[in-house]
Protein backbone atom coordinates (compact mmCIF):
# COMPACT_ATOMS: atom_id res chain seq x y z
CA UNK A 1 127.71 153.73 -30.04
CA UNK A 2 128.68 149.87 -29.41
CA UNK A 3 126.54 147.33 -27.94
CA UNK A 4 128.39 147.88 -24.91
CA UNK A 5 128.27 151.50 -24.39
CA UNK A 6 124.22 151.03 -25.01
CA UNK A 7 124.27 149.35 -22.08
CA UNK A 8 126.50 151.18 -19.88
CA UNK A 9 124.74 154.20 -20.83
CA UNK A 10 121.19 153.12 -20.67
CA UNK A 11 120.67 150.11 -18.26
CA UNK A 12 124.14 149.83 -15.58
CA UNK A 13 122.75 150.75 -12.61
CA UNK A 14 125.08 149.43 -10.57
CA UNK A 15 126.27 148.81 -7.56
CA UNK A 16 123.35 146.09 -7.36
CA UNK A 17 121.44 146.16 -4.75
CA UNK A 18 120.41 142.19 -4.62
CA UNK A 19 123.14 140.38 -7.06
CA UNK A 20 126.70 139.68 -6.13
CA UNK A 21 127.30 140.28 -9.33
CA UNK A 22 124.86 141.98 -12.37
CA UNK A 23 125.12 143.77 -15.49
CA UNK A 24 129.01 142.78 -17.04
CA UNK A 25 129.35 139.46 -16.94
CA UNK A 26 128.17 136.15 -18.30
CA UNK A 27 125.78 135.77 -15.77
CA UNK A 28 124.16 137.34 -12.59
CA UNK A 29 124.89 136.08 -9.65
CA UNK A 30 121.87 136.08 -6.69
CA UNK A 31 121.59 134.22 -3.54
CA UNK A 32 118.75 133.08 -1.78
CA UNK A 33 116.22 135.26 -0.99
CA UNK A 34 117.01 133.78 3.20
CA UNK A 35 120.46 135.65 2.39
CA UNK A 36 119.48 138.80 0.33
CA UNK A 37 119.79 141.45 2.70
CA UNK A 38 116.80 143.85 0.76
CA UNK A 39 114.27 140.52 2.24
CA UNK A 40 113.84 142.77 5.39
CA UNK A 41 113.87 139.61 8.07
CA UNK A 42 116.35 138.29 10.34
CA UNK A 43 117.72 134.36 9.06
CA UNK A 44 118.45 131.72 11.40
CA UNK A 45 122.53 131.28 11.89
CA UNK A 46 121.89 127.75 11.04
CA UNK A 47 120.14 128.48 7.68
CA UNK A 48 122.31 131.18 6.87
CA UNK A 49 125.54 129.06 7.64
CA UNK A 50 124.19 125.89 5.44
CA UNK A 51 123.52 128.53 2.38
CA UNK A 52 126.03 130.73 3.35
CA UNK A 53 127.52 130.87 -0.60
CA UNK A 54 124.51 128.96 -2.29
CA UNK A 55 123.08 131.02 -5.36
CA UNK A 56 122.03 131.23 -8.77
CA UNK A 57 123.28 131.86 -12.27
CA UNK A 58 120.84 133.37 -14.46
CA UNK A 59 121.35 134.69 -17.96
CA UNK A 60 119.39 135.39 -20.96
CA UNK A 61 120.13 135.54 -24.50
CA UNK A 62 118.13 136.50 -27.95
CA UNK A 63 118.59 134.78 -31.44
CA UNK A 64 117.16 136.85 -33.87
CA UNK A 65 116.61 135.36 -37.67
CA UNK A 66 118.81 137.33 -40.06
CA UNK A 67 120.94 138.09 -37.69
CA UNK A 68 122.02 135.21 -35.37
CA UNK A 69 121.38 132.54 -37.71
CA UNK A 70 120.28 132.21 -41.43
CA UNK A 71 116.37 131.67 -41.78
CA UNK A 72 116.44 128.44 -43.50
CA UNK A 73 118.75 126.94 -40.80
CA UNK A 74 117.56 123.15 -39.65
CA UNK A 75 115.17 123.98 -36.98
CA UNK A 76 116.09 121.10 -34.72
CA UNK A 77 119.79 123.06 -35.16
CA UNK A 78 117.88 126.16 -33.96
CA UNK A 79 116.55 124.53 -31.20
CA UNK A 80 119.57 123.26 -30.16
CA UNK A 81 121.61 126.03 -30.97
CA UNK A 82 119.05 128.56 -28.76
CA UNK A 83 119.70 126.17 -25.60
CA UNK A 84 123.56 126.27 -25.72
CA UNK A 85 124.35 129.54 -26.19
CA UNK A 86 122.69 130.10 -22.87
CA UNK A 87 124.29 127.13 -21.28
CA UNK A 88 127.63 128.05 -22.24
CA UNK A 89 127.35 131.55 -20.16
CA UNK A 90 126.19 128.91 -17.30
CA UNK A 91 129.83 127.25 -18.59
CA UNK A 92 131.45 130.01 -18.25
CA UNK A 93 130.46 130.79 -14.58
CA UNK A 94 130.82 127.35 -13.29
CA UNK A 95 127.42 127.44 -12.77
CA UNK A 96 125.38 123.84 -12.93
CA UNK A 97 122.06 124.16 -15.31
CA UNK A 98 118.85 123.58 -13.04
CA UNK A 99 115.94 125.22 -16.00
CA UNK A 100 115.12 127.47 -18.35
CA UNK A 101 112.41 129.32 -20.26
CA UNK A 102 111.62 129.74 -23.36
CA UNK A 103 110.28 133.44 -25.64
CA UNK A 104 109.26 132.48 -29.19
CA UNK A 105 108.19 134.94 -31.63
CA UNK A 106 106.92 133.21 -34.38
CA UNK A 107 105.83 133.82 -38.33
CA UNK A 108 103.15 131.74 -38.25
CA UNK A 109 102.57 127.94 -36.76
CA UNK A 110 104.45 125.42 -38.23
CA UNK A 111 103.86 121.73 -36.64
CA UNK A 112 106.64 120.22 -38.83
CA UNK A 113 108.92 122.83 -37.97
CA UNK A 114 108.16 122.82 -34.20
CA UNK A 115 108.61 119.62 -33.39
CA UNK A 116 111.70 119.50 -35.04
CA UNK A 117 112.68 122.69 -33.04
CA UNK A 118 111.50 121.38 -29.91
CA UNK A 119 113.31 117.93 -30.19
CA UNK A 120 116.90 119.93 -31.17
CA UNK A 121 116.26 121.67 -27.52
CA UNK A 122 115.08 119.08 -25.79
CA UNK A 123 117.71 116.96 -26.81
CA UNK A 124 120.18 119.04 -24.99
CA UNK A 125 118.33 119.97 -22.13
CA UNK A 126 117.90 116.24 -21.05
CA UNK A 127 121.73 115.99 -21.65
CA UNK A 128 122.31 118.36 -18.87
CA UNK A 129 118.83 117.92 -16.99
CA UNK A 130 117.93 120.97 -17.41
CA UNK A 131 114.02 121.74 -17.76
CA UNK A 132 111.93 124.21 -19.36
CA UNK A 133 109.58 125.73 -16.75
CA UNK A 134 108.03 128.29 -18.75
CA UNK A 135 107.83 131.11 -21.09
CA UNK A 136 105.79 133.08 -23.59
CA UNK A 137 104.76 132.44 -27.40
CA UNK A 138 103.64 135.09 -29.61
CA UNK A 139 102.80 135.65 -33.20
CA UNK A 140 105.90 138.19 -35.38
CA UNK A 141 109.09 137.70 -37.19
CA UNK A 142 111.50 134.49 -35.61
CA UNK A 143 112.78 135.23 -32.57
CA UNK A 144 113.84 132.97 -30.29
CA UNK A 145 114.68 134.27 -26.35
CA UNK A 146 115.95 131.99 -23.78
CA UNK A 147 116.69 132.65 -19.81
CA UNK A 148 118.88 130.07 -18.04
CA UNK A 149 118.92 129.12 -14.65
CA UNK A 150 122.19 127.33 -12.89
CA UNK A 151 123.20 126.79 -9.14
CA UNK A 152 126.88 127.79 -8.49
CA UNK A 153 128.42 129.12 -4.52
CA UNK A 154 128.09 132.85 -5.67
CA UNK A 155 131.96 132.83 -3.61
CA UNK A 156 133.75 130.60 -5.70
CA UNK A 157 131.68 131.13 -8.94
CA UNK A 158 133.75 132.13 -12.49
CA UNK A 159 133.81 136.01 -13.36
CA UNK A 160 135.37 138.34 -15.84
CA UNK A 161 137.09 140.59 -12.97
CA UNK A 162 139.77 138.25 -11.03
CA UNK A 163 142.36 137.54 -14.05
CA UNK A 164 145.84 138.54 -11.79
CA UNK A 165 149.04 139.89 -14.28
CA UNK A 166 150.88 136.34 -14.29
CA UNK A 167 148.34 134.50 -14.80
CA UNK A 168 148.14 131.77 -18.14
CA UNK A 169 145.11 132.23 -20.69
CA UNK A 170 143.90 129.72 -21.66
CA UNK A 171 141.11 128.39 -24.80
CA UNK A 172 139.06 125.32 -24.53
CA UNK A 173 139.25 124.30 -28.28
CA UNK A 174 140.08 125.54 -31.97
CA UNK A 175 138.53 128.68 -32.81
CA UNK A 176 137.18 130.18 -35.90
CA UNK A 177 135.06 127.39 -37.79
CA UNK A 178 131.43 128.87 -37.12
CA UNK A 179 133.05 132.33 -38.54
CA UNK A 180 134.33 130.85 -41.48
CA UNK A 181 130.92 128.92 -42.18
CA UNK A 182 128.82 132.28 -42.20
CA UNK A 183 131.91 133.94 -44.16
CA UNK A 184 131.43 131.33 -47.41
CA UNK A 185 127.74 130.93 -46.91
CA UNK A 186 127.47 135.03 -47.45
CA UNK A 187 130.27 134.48 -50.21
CA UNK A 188 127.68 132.19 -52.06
CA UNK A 189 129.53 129.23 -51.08
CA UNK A 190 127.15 127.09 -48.76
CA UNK A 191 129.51 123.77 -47.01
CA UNK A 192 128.41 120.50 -46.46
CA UNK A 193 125.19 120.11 -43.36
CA UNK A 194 128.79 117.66 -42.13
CA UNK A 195 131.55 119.94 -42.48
CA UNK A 196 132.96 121.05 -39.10
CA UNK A 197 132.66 124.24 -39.93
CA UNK A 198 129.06 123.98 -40.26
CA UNK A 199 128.45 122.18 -37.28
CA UNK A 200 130.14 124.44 -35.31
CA UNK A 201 128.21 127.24 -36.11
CA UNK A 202 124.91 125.32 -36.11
CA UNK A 203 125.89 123.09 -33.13
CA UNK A 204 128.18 124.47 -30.68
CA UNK A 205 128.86 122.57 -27.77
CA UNK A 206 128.43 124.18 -24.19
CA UNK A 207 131.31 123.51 -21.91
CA UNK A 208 129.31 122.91 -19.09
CA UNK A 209 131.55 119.98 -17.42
CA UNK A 210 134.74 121.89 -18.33
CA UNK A 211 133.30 124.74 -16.36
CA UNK A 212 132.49 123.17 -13.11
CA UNK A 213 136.01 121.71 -13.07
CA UNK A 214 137.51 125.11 -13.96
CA UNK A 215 136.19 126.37 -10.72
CA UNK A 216 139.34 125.24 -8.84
CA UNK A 217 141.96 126.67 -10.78
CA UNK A 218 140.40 129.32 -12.88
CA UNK A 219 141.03 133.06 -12.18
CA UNK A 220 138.36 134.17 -14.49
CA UNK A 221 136.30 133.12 -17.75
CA UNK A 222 134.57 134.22 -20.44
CA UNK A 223 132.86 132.34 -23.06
CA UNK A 224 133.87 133.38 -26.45
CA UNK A 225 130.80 134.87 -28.33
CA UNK A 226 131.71 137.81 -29.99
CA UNK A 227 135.44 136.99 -31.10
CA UNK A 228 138.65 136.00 -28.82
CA UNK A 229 140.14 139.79 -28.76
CA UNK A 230 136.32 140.95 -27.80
CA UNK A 231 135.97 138.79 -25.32
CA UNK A 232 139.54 138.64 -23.63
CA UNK A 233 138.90 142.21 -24.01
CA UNK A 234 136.14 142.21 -21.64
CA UNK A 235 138.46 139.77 -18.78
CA UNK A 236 140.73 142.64 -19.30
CA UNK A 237 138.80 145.42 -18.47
CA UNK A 238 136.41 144.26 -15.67
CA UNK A 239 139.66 142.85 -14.19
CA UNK A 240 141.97 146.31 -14.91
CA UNK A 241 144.83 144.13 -16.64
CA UNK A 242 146.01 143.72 -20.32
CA UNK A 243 146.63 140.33 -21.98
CA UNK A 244 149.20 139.04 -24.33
CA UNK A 245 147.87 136.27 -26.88
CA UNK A 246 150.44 134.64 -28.55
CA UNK A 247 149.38 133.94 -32.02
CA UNK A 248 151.76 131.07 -32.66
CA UNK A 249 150.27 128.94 -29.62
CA UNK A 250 147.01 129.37 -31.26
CA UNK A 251 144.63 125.77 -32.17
CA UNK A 252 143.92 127.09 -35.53
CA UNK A 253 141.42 124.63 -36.86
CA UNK A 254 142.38 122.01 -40.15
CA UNK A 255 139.71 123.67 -42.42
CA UNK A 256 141.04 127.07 -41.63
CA UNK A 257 145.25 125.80 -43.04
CA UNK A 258 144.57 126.80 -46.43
CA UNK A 259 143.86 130.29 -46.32
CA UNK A 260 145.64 133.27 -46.39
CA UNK A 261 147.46 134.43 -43.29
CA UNK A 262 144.89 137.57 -42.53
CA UNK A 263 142.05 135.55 -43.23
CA UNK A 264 142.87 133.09 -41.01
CA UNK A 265 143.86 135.37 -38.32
CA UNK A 266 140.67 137.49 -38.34
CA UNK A 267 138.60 133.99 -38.24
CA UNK A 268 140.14 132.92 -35.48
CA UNK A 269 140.54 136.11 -33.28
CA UNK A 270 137.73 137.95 -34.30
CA UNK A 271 135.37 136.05 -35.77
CA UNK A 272 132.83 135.10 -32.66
CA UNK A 273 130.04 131.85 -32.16
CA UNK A 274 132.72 129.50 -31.47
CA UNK A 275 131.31 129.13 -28.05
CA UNK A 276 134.74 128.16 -26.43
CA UNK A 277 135.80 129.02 -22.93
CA UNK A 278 138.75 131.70 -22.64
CA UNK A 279 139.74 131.57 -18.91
CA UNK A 280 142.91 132.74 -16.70
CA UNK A 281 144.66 131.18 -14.59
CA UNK A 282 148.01 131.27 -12.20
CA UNK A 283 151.52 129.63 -13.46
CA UNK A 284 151.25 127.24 -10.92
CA UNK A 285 148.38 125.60 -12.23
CA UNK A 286 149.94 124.52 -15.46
CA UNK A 287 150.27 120.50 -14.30
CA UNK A 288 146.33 120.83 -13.09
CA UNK A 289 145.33 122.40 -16.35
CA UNK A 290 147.35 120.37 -18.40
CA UNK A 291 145.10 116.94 -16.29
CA UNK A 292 142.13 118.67 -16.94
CA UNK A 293 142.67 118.39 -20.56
CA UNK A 294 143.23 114.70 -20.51
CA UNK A 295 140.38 114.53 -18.12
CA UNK A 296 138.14 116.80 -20.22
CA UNK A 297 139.23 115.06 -23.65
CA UNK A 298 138.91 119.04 -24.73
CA UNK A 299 141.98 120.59 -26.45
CA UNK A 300 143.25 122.77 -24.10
CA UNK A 301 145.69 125.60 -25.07
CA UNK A 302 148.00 128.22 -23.31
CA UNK A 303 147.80 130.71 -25.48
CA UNK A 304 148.79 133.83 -23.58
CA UNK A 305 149.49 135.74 -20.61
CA UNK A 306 147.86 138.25 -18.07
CA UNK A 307 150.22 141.34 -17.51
CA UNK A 308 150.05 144.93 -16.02
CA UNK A 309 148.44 147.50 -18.21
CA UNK A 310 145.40 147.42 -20.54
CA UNK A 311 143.81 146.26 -23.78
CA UNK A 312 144.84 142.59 -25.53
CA UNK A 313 147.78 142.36 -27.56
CA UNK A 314 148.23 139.74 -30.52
CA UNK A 315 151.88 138.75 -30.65
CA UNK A 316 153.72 136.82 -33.42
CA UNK A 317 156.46 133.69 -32.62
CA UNK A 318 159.09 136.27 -32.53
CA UNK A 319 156.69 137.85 -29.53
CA UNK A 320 156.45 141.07 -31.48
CA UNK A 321 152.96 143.13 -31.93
CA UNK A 322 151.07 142.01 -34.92
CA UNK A 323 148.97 145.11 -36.12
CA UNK A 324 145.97 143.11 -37.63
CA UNK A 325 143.11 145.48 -37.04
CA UNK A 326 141.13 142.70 -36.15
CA UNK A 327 138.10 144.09 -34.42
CA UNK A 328 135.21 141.12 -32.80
CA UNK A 329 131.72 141.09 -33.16
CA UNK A 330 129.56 144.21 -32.40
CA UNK A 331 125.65 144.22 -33.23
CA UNK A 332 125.83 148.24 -33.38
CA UNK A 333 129.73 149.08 -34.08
């Protein structure tokens, strides 16, 4: 069983009786409790006309030592790291980051290490005002458990279920590096605290500003997690569409140009924690896309196309299927 059949199995209970949108996505998406129609009172037209698409993106995500991130990572990385990953599904939506809170599961008390941790986090959260507004601390093996909070109009909010067959897809940067770190660090090979590599896994950027922009010419979004095929995956089958990627339109990252074909292609498709956005978007967008990334100063890239049909296709330059195997990120596959 996947990570994703657990859930559908186990925990989809949907429809959703309070969220425009719940278990499937990046986020959930909730209004007001003046507009959610279990509150069981009438709501002035006025107030419900002034909040009429006004909600909340919420989302939650564990990082588990050993398994999200080596136990000797720098713990203001950690801290960091914890924070973004959450932000970027608030990225992904188009949501804007209002607070979060904080689950720590800790080995025993540290000082050294925990202020270190906490200025990584804060450092990020100030970036994008976003403030910690509670939580829970409790003694066991590192764990770290954040839930995000982000306004976004619930209307015109980004989701996995609107890419259209025409559409472009689209990447927000070069994909691949954070894989490639945790490839030569289990290899025996550790890189440089500098290399990009490195940094990407240990530092990943949020999109956040690309994000908000996106929301007037995106179709759909997704950040990418668990690997680019994984995650387009997803787009595909919330929305009922296949994709095309094109590998030769690819941003395949400097550090990656040395290695073998396969490698390289596996990295970069498959390998997950890049932390990118993926998102769709019609033809007719290209010119507003193509501003965005001069606007954005983010390395935009067409890299594909949404068609009838199912599943995501890797084509080659001569826009025949390459038969990789590559298969993204699963905690349980």
């Amino acid at each position: 069983m996947t990570e994703f059949e657990l859930i559908r199995r186990y925990f989809d209970r949907r429809p959703s009786r309070r969220a425009d949108l719940g278990i499937g996505d990046d986020c959930a998406l909730l209004r007001p409790a003046s507009q959610d129609p279990m509150a069981g009172r009438a709501t002035p037209r006025a107030s419900a006309d002034r909040l009429r698409n006004a909600g909340f993106a919420v989302s939650t995500d564990m990082l588990v030592a050993g398994r999200h991130f080596f136990e000797d990572v720098a713990p203001d990385a950690l801290g960091h790291k914890a924070l973004a990953v959450n932000l970027s599904d608030l990225a992904a939506m188009g949501a804007r980051p209002r607070a979060f809170t904080l689950a720590l599961a800790l080995p025993a008390v540290d000082e050294a290490w925990l202020d270190a941790f906490a200025r990584g986090m804060f450092a990020l959260a100030d970036r994008y005002d976003c403030e910690l507004i509670g939580g829970d601390t409790t003694r066991g093996p590192l764990n770290v458990c954040v839930t995000v909070f982000g306004d976004c109009d619930v209307e015109t909010a980004l989701r996995r279920d609107r890419a259209e067959p025409g559409d472009d897809v689209w990447v927000s940067g070069p994909l691949g590096l954070a894989a490639y770190a945790v490839r030569e660090r289990l290899a025996g090979r550790r890189l440089p605290d500098d290399h990009p590599a490195v940094l990407a896994l240990e530092r990943p950027q949020p999109r956040v500003e690309l994000g908000l922009l996106l929301r007037h010419w995106a179709s759909s979004a997704i950040d990418i997690s668990d690997g680019l095929i994984g995650d387009l995956g997803h787009v595909a089958d919330r929305s009922r569409v296949g994709i095309d990627v094109e590998w030769a339109r690819m941003p395949v990252p400097e550090a990656l140009w040395d290695l073998p074909a396969p490698d390289v292609r596996a990295l970069v498709l498959g390998g997950g924690d890049d932390y990118e956005l993926a998102f769709t978007s019609a033809s007719v967008n290209r010119g507003a896309i193509e501003a965005l990334r001069a606007q954005s100063g983010l390395p935009l890239a067409r890299v594909g196309t949404v068609r009838s049909g199912s599943g995501v296709t890797i084509l080659d330059a001569k826009l025949q299927v390459l038969d990789d195997a590559i298969r993204a990120f699963d905690h349980f596959a």
